[in-house]
Protein backbone atom coordinates (compact mmCIF):
# COMPACT_ATOMS: atom_id res chain seq x y z
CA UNK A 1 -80.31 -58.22 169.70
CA UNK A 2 -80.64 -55.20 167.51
CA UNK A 3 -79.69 -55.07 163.70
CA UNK A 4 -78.31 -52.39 162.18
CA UNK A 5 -79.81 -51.23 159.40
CA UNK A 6 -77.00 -50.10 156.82
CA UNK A 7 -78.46 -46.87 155.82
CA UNK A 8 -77.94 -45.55 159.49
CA UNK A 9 -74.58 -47.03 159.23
CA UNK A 10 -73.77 -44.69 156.48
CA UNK A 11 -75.26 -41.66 157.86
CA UNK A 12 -73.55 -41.95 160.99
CA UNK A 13 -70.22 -41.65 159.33
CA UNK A 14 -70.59 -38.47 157.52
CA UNK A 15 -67.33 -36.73 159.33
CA UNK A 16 -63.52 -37.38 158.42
CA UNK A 17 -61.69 -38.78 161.64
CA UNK A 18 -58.82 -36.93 163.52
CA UNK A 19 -55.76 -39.02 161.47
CA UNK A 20 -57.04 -38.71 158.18
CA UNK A 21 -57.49 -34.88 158.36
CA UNK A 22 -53.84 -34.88 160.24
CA UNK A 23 -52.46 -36.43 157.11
CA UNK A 24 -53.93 -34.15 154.69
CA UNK A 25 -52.82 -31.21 156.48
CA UNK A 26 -49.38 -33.01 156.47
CA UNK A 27 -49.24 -33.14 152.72
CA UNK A 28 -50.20 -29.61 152.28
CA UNK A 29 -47.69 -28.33 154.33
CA UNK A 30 -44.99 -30.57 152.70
CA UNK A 31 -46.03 -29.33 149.50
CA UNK A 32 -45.86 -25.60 150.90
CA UNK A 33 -42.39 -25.96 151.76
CA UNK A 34 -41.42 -27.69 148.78
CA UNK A 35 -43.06 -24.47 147.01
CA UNK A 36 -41.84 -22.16 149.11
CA UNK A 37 -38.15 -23.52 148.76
CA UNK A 38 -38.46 -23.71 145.27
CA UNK A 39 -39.82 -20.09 144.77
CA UNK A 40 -37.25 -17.91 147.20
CA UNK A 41 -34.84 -18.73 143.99
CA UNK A 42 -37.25 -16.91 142.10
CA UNK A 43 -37.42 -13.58 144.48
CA UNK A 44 -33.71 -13.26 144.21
CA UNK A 45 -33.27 -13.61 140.61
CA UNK A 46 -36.08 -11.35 140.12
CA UNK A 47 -34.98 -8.67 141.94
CA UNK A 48 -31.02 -8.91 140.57
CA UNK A 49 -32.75 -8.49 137.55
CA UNK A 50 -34.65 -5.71 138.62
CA UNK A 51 -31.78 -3.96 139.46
CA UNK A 52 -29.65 -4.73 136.05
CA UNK A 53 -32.83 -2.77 134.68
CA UNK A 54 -32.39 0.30 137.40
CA UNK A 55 -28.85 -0.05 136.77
CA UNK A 56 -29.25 0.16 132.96
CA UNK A 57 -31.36 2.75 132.89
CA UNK A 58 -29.34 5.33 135.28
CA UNK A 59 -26.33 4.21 132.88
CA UNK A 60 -28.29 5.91 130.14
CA UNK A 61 -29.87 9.34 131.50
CA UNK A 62 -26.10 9.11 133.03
CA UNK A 63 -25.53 9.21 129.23
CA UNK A 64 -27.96 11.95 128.38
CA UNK A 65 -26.86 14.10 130.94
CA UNK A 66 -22.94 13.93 129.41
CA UNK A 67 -24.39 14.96 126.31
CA UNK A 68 -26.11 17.98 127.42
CA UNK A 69 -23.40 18.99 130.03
CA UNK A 70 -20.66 19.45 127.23
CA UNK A 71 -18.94 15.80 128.50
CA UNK A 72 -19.22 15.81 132.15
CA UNK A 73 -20.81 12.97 133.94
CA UNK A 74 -23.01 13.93 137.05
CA UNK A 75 -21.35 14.13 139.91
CA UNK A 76 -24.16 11.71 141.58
CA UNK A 77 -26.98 10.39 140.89
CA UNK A 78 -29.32 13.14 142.89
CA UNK A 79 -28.49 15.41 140.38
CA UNK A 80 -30.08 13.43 137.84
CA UNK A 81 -33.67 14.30 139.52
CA UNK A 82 -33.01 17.48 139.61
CA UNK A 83 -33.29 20.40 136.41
CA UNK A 84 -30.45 22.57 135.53
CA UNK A 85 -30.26 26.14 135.01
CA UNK A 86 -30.60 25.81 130.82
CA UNK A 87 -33.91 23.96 131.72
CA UNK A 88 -32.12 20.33 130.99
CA UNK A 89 -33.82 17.64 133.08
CA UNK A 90 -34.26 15.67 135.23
CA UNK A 91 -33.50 12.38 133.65
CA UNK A 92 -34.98 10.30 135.96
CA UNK A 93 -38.52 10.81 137.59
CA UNK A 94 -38.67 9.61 141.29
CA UNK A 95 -36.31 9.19 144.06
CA UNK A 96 -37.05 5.55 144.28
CA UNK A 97 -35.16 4.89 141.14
CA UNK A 98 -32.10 5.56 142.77
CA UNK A 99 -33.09 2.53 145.57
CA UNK A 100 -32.47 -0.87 144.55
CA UNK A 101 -34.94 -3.90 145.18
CA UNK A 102 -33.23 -4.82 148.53
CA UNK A 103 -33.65 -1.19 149.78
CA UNK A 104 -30.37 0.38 149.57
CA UNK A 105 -29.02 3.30 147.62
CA UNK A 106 -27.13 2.30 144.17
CA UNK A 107 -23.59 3.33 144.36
CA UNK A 108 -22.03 5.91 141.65
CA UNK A 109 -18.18 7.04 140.74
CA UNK A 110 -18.52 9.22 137.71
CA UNK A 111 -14.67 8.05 137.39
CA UNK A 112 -15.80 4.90 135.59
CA UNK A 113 -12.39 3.40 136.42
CA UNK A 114 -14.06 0.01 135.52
CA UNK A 115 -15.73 1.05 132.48
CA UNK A 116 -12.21 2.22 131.20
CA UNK A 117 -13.87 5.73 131.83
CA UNK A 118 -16.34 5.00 128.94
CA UNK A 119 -19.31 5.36 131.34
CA UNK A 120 -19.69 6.13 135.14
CA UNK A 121 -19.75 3.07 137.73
CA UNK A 122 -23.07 2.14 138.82
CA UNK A 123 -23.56 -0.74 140.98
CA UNK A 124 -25.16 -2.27 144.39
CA UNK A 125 -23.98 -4.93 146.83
CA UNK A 126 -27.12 -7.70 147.29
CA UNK A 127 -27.49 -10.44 149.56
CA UNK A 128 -26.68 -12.31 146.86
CA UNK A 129 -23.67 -11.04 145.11
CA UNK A 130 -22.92 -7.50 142.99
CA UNK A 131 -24.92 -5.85 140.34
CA UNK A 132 -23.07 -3.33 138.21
CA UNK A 133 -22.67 -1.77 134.69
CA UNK A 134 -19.24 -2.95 134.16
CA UNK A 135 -18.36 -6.38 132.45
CA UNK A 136 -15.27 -7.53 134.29
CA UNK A 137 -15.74 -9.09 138.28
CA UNK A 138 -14.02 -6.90 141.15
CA UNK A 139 -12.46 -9.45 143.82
């Protein structure tokens, strides 16, 4: 009969078995999707709030534009890339700013009829509700 010595015990077991690296996988992709779950909140809140920026921001060279075009609003929001004849312009850089985060075009009625006609309608429909410049909630 052989004896083991205990060193060669030891060295022989220098690997982690099949179940204890199946749990630790399991805990790291528990924690993922607790992570993950936790974090899509996040995306959507940060892009709503990138577009209350946009959406701010077109409200004013809006703005800018009324001053310079003796009280008219521009009649969309391409014209606000583009210069006019008197060399006024453009009020906004790049055609991306007229995008918003989820990809689609922000809507525009120079009417304002929910601003009271104080300042043209600006908004976008998102996955996850409206985004406009006016105070009061459409139904």
């Amino acid at each position: 009969m052989r004896l083991r010595n205990p060193q060669e015990r030891l060295s022989r077991r220098a690997a982690f078995t099949l179940m204890e690296m199946m749990v630790v996988v399991a805990i790291i992709v528990a924690l993922a999707g607790v992570g993950i779950f936790y974090m899509a909140g996040q995306v959507d809140e940060g892009n709503k709030t990138k577009a209350r920026a946009d959406i701010k921001s077109l409200t004013n060279a809006a703005m800018i534009y009324k001053t310079q075009h003796v009280g008219q609003w521009p009649p969309d929001l391409g014209t606000l890339l583009q210069k006019d004849g008197e060399g006024h312009g453009p009020y906004i850089l790049n055609q991306e700013d007229l995008i918003d985060p989820w990809g689609h075009a922000y809507q525009y009625d120079a009417s304002g009829q929910n601003n009271n006609g104080l300042q043209p309608d600006i908004w976008t429909d998102t996955p996850v509700g409206k985004v406009a410049n006016w105070t009061r909630q459409i139904r």
